[in-house]
Protein backbone atom coordinates (compact mmCIF):
# COMPACT_ATOMS: atom_id res chain seq x y z
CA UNK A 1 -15.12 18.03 13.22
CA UNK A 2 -15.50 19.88 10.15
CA UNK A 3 -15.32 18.28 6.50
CA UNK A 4 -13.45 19.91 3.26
CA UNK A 5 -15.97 22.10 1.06
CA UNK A 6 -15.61 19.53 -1.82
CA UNK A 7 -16.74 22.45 -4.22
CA UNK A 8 -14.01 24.19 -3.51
CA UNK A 9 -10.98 23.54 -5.53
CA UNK A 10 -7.96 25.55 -4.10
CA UNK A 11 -5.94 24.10 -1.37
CA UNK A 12 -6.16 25.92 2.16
CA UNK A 13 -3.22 26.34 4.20
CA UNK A 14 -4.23 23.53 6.46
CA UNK A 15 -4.66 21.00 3.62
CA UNK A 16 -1.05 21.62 2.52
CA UNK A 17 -0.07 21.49 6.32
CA UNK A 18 -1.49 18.09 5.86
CA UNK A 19 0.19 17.35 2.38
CA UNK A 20 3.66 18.12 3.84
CA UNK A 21 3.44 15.56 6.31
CA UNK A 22 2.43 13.08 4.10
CA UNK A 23 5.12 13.61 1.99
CA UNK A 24 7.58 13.75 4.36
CA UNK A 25 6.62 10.18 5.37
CA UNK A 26 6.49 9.33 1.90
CA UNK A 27 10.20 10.61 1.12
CA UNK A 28 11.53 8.47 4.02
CA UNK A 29 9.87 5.35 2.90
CA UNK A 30 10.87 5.99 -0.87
CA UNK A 31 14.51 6.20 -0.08
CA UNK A 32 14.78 3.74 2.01
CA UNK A 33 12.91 1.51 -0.79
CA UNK A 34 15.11 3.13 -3.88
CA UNK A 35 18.50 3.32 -2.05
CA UNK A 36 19.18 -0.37 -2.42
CA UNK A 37 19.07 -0.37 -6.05
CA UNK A 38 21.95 2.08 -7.07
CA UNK A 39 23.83 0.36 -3.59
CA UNK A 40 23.43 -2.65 -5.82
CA UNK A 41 27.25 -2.60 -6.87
CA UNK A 42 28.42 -1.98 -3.69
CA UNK A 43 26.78 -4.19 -1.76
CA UNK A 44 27.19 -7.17 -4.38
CA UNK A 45 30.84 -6.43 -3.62
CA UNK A 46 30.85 -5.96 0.16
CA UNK A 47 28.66 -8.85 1.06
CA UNK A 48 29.44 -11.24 -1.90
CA UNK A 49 26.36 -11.58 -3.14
CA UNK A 50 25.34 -12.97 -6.99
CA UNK A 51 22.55 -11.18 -8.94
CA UNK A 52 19.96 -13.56 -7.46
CA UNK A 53 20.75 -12.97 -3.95
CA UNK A 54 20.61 -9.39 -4.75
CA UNK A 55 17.37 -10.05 -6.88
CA UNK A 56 16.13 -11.40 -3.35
CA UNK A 57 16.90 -8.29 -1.41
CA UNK A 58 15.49 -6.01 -3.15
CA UNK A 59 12.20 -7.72 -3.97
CA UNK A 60 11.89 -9.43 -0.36
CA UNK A 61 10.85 -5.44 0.71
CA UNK A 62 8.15 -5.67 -2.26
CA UNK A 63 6.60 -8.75 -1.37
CA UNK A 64 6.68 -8.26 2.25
CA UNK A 65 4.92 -4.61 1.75
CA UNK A 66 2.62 -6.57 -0.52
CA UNK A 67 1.73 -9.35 1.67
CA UNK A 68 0.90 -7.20 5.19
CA UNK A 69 -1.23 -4.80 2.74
CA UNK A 70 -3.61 -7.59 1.56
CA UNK A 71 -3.41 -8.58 5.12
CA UNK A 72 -4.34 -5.18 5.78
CA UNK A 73 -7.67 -5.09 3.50
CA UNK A 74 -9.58 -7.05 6.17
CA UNK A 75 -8.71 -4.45 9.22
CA UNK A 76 -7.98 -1.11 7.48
CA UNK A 77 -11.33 0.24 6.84
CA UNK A 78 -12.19 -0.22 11.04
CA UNK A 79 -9.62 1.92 12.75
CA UNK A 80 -8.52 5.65 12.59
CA UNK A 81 -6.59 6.65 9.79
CA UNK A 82 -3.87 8.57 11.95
CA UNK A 83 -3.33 5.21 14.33
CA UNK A 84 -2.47 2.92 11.63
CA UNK A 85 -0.17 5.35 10.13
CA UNK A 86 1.59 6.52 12.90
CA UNK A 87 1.82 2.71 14.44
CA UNK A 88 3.25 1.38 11.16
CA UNK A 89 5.40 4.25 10.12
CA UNK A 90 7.53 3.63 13.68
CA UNK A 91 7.76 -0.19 13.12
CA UNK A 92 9.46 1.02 9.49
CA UNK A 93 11.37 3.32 11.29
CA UNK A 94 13.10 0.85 13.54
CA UNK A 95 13.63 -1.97 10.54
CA UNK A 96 15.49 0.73 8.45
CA UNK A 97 17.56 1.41 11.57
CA UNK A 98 18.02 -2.64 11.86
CA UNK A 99 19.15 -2.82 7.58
CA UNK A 100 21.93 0.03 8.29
CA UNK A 101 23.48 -2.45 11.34
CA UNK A 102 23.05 -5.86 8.94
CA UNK A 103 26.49 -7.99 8.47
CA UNK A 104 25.36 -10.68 6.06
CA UNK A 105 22.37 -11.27 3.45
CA UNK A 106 20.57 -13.19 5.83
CA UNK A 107 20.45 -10.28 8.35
CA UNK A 108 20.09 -7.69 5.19
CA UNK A 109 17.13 -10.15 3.79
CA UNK A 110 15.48 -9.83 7.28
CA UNK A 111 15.84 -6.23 7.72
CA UNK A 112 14.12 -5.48 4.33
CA UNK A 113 11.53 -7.85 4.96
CA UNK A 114 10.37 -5.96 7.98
CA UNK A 115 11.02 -2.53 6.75
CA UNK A 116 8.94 -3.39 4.12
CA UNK A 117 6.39 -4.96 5.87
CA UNK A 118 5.43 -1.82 8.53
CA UNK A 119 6.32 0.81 5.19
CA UNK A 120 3.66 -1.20 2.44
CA UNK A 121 1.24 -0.53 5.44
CA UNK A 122 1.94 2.91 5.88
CA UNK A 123 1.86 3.37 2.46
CA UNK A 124 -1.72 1.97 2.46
CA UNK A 125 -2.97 4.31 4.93
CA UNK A 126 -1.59 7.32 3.39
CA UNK A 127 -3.14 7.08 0.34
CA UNK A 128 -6.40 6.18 2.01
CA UNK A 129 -5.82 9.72 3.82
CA UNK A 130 -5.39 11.36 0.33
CA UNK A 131 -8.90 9.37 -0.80
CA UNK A 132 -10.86 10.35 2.56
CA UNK A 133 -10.27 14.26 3.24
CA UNK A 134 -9.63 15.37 -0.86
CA UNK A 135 -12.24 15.95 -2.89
CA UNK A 136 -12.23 14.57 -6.00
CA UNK A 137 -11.22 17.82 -7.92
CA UNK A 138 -7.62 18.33 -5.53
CA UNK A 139 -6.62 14.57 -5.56
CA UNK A 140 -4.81 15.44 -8.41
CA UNK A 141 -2.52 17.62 -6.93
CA UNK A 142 -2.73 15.77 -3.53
CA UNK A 143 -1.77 13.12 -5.12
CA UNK A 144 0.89 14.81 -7.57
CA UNK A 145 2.74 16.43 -4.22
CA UNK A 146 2.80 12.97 -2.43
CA UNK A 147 4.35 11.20 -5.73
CA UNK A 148 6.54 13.70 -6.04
CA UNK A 149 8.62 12.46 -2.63
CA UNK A 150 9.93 9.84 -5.69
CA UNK A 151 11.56 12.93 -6.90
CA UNK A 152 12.40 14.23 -3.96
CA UNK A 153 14.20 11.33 -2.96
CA UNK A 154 16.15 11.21 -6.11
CA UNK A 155 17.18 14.67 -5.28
CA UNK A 156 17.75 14.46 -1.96
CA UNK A 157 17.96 10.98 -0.64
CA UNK A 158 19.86 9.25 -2.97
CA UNK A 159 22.58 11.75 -3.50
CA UNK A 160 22.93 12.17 0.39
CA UNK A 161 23.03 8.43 0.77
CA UNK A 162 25.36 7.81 -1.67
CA UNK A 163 27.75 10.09 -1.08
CA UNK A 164 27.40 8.49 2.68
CA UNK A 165 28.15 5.26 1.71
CA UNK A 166 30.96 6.02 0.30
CA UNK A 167 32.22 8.39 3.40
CA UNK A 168 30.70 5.61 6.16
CA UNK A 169 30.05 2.44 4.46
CA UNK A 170 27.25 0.31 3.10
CA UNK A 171 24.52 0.86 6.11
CA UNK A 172 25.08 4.48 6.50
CA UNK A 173 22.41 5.57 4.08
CA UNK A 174 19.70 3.38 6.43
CA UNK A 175 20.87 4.90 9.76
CA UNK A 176 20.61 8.14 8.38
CA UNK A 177 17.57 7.85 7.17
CA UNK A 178 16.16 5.76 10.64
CA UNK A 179 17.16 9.10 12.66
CA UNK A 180 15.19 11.48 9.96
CA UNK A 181 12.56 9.26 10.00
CA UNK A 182 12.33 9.18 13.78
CA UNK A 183 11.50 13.07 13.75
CA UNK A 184 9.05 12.89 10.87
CA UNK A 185 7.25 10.40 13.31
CA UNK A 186 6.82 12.84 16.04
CA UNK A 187 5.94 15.45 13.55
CA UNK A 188 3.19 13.46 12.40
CA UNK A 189 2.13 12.41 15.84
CA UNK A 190 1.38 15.98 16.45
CA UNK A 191 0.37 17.56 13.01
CA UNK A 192 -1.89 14.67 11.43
CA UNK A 193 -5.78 14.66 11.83
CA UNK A 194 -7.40 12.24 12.94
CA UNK A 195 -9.85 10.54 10.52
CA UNK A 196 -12.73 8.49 11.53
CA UNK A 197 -15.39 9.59 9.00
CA UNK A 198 -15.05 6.39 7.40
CA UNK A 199 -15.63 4.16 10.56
CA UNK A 200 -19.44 5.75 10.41
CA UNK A 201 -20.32 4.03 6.78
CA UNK A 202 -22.08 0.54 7.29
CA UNK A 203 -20.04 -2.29 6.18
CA UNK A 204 -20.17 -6.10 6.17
CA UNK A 205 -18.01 -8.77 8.21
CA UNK A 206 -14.45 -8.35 7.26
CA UNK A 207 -14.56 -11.35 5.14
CA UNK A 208 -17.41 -10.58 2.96
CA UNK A 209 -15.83 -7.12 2.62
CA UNK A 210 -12.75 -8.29 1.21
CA UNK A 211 -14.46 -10.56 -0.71
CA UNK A 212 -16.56 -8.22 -2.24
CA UNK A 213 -13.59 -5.99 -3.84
CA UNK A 214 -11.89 -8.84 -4.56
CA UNK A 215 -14.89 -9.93 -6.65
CA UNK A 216 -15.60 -6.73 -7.90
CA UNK A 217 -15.18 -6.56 -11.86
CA UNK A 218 -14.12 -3.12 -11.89
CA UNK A 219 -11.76 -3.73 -8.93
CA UNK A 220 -10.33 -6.50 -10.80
CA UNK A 221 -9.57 -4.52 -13.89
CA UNK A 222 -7.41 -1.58 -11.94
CA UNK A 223 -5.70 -4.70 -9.96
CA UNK A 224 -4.25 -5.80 -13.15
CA UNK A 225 -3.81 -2.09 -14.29
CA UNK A 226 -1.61 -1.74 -11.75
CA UNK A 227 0.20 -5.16 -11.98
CA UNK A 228 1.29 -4.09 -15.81
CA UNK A 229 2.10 -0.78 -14.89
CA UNK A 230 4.40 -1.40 -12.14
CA UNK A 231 5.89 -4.72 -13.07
CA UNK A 232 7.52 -2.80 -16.18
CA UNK A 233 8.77 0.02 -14.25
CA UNK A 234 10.50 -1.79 -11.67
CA UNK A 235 11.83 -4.70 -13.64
CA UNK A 236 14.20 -1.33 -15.71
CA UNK A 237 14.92 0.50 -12.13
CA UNK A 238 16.30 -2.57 -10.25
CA UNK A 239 19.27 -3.04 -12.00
CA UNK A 240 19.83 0.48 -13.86
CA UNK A 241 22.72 1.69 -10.77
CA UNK A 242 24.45 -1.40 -11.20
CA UNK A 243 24.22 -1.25 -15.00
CA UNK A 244 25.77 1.82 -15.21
CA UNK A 245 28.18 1.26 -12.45
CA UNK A 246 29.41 -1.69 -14.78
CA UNK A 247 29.27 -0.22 -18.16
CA UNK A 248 30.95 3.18 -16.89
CA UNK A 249 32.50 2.01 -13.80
CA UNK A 250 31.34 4.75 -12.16
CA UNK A 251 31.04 5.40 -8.45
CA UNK A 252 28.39 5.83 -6.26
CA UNK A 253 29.18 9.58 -5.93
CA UNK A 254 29.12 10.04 -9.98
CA UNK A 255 25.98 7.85 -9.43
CA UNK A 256 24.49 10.55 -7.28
CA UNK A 257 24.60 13.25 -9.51
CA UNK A 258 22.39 11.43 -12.32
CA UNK A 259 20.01 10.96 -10.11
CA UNK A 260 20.11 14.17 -8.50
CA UNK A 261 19.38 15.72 -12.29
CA UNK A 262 16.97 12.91 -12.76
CA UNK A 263 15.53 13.62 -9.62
CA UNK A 264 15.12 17.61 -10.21
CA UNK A 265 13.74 16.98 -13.69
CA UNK A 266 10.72 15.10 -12.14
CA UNK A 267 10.15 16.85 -9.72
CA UNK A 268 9.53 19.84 -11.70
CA UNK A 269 7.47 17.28 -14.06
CA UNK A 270 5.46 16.09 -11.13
CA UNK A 271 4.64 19.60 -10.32
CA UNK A 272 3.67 20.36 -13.64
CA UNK A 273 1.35 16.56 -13.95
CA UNK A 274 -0.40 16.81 -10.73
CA UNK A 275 -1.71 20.14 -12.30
CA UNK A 276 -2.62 18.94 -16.06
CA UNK A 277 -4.66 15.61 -13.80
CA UNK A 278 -6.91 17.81 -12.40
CA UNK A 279 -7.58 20.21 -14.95
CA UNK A 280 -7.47 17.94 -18.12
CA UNK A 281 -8.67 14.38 -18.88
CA UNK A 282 -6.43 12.04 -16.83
CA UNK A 283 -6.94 8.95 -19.10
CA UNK A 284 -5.62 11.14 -21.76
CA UNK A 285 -2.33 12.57 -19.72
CA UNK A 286 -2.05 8.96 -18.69
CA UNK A 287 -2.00 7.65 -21.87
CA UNK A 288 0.65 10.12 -23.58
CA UNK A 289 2.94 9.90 -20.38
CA UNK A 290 2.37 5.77 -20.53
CA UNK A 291 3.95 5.90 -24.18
CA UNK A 292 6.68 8.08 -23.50
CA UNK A 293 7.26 5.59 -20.52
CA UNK A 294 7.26 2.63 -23.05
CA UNK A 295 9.76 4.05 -25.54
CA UNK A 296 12.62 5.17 -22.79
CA UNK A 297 12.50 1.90 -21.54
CA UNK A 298 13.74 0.40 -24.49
CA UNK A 299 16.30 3.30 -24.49
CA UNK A 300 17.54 3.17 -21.33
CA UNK A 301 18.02 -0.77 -21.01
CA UNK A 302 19.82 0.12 -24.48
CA UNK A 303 22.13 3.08 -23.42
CA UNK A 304 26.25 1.90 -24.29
CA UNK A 305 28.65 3.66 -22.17
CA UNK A 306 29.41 7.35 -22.79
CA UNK A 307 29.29 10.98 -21.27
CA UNK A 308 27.82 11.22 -17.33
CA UNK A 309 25.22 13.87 -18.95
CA UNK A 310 24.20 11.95 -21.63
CA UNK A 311 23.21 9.35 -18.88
CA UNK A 312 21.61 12.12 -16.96
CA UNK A 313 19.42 13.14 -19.97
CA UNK A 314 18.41 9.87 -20.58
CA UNK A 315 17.76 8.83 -16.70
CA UNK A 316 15.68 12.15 -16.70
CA UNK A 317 13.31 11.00 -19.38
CA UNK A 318 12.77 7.42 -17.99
CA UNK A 319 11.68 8.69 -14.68
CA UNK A 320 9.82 11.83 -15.68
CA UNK A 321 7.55 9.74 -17.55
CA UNK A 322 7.69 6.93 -15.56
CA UNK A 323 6.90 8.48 -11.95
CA UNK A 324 4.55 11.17 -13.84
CA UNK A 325 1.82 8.49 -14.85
CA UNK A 326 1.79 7.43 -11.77
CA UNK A 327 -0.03 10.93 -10.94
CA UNK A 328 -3.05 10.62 -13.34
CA UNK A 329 -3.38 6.50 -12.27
CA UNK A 330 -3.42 7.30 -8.42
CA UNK A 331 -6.31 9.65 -9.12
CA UNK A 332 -7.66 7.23 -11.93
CA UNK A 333 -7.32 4.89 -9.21
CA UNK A 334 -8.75 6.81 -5.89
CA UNK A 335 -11.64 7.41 -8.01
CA UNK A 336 -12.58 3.98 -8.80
CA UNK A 337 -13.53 2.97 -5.09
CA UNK A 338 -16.55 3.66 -3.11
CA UNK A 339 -15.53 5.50 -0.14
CA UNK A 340 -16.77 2.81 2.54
CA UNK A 341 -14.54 0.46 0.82
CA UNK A 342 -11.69 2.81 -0.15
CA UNK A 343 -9.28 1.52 2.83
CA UNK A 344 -9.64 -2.60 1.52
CA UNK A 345 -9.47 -1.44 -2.12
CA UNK A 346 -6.50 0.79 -1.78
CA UNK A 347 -4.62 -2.42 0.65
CA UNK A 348 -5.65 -5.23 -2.33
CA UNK A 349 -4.09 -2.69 -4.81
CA UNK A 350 -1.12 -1.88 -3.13
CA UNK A 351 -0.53 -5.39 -2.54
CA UNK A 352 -0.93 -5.93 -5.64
CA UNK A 353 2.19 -3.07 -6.61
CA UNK A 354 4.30 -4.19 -4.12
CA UNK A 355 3.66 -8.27 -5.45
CA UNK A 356 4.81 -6.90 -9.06
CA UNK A 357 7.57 -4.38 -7.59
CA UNK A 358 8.74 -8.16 -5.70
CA UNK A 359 8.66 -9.75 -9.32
CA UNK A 360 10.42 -7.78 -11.03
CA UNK A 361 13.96 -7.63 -9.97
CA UNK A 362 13.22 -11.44 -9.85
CA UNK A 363 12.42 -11.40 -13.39
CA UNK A 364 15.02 -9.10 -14.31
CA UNK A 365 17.76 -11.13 -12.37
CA UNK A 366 17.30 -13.89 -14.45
CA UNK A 367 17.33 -11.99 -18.35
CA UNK A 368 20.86 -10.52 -17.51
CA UNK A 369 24.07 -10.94 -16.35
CA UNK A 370 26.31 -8.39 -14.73
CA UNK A 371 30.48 -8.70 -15.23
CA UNK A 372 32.69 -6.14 -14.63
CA UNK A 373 32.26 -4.16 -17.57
CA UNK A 374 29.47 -5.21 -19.24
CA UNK A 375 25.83 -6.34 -18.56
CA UNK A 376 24.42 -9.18 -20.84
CA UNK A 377 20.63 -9.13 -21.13
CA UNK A 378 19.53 -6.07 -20.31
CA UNK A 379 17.94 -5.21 -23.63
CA UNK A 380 15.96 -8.00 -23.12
CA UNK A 381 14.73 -6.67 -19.76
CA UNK A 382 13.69 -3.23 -21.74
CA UNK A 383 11.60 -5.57 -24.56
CA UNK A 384 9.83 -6.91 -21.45
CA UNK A 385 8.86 -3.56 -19.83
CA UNK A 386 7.93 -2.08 -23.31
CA UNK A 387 5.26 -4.92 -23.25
CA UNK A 388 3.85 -4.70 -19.94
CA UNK A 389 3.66 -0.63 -20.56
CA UNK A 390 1.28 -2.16 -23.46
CA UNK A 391 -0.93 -3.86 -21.40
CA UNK A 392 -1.35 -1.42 -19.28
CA UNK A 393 -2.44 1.31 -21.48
CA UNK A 394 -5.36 -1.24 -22.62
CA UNK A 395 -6.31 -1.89 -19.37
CA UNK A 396 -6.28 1.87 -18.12
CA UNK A 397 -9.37 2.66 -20.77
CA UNK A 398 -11.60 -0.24 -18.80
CA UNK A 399 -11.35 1.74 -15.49
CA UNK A 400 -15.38 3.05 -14.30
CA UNK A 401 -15.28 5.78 -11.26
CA UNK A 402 -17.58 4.57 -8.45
CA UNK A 403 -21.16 6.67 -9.22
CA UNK A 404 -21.16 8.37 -5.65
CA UNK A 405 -17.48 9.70 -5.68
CA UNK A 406 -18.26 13.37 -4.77
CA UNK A 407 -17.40 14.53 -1.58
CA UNK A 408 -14.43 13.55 0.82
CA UNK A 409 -15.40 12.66 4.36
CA UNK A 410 -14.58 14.25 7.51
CA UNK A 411 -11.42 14.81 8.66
CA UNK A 412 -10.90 16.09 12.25
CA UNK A 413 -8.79 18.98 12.47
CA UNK A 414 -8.56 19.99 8.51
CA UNK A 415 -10.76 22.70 8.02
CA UNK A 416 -11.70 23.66 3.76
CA UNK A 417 -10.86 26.62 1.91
């Protein structure tokens, strides 16, 4: 078992052998999470359900992920890093497989419920990877490559599984992306390390432990950090495909291609953040990405109908900026636990992400209301994500790094620069 030389700051070959798994789970569990919001038309449509029901759908994968992740907190700190990942990401696997056969919204409601119950908790464990075998000089770009499957997706996933729904119908986006995820599984089974380094730190009983983070001042401040962050974000993205469907009346395919440009723009922007986080002050980079965040929100919610490319242009600013500070927080954020509680620190805050990615399309689905043609509200929804941006970049100066935050622990199998 040999650990990463934490003084080292280029990436071996092996690390990024290690990255591209993790992103390649992370792609698959970002479309399947993003793919229901630009379906949002045709589904509405095809299953005859209101803005509430859809509301529902969409945020019943949030709070499920958000639920089994605080759940999580109490257990994920006590096994391998590789078993709960590779349990978890098969239980997703099979619940996206289960959305693409759904007939109704009660089957549809159930399906995303469990997909996003197994994916939250792969999520978690991810990230904990990123925290236990990076140093904290590459979680930065760690970090960056994994956020960038958001990108990626829009790229890739979205485009595909658009232009699939409208070849195949309404669920085959999720069986594509079952059978895709079904070989990253056995990919991972074979290429991921195990990690166990953490299972040698002394710990209390499971309930003081969650206690204790839950308690902990500074773990309370980047909770509600997050809340802000996210809440805003997602309470714009829910309803932006079926905003533009119904102010353009465009179709999914047209749909594709915005977020394909979107998607390439931030991918290139991810790239180019995960570098400036670990070379200059993250606060800082947060903090100028956060604003630009802020102001395309308001434009966005605000765009009338017009030219595909001007909705391209405008798409491509909202999610550069948005998806880019989420580079600088994760590290912001890795940095802030103490590695023997990094596992119940990174399942409260995910919880946490996926409670205010839940409550936002709820929040959203009742400011606005979608007709054919227009969408009434939807400013309102951008005023609301301008001020939770606010809040955030207040809270994102009281984050402290945990004092001992110097060295990652071992990983079997990944061997330094």
């Amino acid at each position: 078992m040999s650990a990463i030389d934490g003084s080292k700051a280029r990436i071996s070959r092996s690390e990024w052998g290690l990255i591209f798994v993790l992103v390649a789970i992370q792609f698959t569990h970002m479309v399947d999470f993003v793919i229901i919001m630009p379906l949002g038309g045709r589904l509405m449509r095809e299953l005859s359900l209101n803005e509430s029901q859809f509301a529902h759908v969409v945020s019943s994968y949030a709070w499920a992920a958000g639920i089994t992740s605080l759940l999580a907190s109490f257990v994920m700190d006590r096994f391998d890093r590789k078993s709960v990942l590779i349990i978890m990401y098969a239980g997703f696997a099979v619940s996206t497989l289960v959305c693409g056969l759904a007939e109704g919204y009660e089957s549809l409601l159930l399906a995303r419920t469990l997909a996003g119950g197994f994916g939250g908790t792969a999520a978690v464990a991810l990230m904990s990877v990123i925290g236990d075998v990076f140093p904290p000089e590459k979680r930065g770009r760690a970090a960056g490559a994994v956020m960038s499957a958001f990108a990626l997706a829009s790229i890739a996933g979205l485009p595909i599984g658009l232009m699939f729904a409208e070849w195949f119908g309404r669920g085959a986006p999720f069986l594509l992306l079952a059978g895709l995820s079904g070989i990253v599984w056995l990919i991972a089974l074979v290429k991921l390390p195990h990690i166990r380094g953490h299972l040698l730190l002394n710990r209390p009983d499971r309930l003081r432990e969650f206690v204790n983070v839950v308690s902990n001042r500074n773990y309370i401040g980047a909770f509600c950090f997050t809340l802000f962050l996210v809440l805003g974000t997602f309470s714009v993205a829910s309803f932006i495909g079926p905003y533009l469907t119904a102010i353009n009346g465009w179709t999914e395919f047209q749909l594709s291609q915005i977020y394909f440009v979107a998607g390439t723009c931030t991918l290139i922007g991810m790239t180019v953040i995960g570098r400036l986080a670990d070379r200059r002050g993250r606060l800082t980079l947060f903090r100028i990405l956060a604003c630009g965040a802020l102001v395309m929100a308001l434009v966005v919610t605000n765009l009338p109908s017009g030219p595909l490319w001007v909705a391209a242009i405008t798409m491509s600013a909202f999610m550069v900026t948005a998806a880019g500070r989420m580079v600088p927080m994760q590290a912001l954020l890795l940095g802030v636990a103490r590695p023997e509680s990094r596992g119940a620190f990174m399942s409260v805050n995910t919880a946490v992400q996926h409670a205010a990615t839940g409550l936002a399309p709820l929040v959203s689905g009742m400011m606005l209301t979608i007709r054919p043609g227009t969408v009434i509200g939807f400013p309102n929804v951008g005023l609301f994500a301008a001020g939770t941006a606010a809040v955030s970049l207040l809270l994102a100066g009281m984050l402290r790094p945990a004092p001992a935050d110097k060295s990652p622990l071992d990983a079997d199998g990944v061997v330094g620069a």
